[in-house]
Protein backbone atom coordinates (compact mmCIF):
# COMPACT_ATOMS: atom_id res chain seq x y z
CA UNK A 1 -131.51 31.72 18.98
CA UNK A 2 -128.64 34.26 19.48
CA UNK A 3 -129.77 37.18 21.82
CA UNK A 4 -128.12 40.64 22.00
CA UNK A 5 -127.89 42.50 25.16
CA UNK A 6 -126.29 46.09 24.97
CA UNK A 7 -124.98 48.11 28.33
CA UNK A 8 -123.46 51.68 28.72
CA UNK A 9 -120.48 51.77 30.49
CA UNK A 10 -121.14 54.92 31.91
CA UNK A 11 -120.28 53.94 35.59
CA UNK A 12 -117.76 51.46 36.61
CA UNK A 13 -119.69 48.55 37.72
CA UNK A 14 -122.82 46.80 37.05
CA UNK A 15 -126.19 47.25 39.51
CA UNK A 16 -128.80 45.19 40.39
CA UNK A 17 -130.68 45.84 37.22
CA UNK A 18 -128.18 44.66 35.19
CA UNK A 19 -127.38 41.31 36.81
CA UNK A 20 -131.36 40.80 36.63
CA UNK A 21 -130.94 40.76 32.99
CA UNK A 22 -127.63 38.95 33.27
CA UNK A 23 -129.43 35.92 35.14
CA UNK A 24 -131.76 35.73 32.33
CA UNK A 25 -129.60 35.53 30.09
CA UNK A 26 -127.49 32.57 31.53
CA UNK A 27 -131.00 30.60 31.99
CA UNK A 28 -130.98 31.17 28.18
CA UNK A 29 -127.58 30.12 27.56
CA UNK A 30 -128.01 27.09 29.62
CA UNK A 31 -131.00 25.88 27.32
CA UNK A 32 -128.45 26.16 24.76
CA UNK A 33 -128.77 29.76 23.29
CA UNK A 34 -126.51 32.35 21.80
CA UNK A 35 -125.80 35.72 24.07
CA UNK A 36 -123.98 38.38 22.61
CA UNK A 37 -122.96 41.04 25.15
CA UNK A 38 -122.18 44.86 23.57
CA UNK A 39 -121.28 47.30 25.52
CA UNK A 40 -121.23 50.54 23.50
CA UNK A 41 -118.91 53.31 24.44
CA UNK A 42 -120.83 56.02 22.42
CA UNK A 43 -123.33 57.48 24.69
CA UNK A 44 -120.88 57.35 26.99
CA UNK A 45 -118.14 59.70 26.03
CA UNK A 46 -120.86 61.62 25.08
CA UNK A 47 -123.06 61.88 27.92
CA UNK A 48 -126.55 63.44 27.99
CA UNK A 49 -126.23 66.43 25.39
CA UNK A 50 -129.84 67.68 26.45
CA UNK A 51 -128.14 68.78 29.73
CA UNK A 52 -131.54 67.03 31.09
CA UNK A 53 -129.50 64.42 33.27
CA UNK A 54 -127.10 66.09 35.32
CA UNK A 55 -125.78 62.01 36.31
CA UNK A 56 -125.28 61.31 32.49
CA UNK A 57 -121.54 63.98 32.03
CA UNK A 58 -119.90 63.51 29.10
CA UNK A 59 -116.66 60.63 29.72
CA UNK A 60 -112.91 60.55 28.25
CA UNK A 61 -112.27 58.03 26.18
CA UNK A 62 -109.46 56.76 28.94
CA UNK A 63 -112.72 56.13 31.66
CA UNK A 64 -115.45 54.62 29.58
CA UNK A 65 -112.60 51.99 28.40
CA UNK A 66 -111.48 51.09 31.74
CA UNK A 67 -115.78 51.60 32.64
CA UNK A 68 -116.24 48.31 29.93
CA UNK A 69 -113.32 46.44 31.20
CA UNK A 70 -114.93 46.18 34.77
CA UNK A 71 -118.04 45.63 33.09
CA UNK A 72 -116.17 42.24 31.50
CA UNK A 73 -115.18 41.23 34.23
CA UNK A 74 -118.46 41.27 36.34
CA UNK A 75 -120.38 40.37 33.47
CA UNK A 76 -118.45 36.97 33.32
CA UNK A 77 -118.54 36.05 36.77
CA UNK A 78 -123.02 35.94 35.74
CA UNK A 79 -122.85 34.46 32.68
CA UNK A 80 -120.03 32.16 32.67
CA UNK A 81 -119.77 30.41 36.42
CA UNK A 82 -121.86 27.76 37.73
């Protein structure tokens, strides 16, 4: 089974309920599943265009891209060390 997991970089690092989801998704992988990680940079150059969420600004480019390469780096320390 290959299972798809999308994130929003819109803050630097990962929190708890992300590395909940991350755990799960290594037990998966170690009964011999597919994960495929995206992490989508739309919604966060964009922000929350409501003006609802005060926490959601919009990001530059520049940010969410250095935003998803933090995520990568966290992400495989979860899913990829024993």
């Amino acid at each position: 089974m290959t299972i798809k997991f999308g994130m929003d970089p819109s803050a630097p690092d990962i929190h708890l309920g992300h590395t909940v989801a991350l755990r799960k998704l290594r037990q998966m992988q170690d009964l011999g599943h597919k994960v495929v990680i995206i992490i989508g940079d739309f919604t966060g150059r964009i922000g929350d265009p409501t003006g609802k969420v005060k926490g959601r600004t919009a990001l530059s480019e520049e940010t969410v891209k250095r935003n998803a390469q933090t995520y990568c780096e966290q992400i495989f320390k979860v899913l990829f060390t024993h």
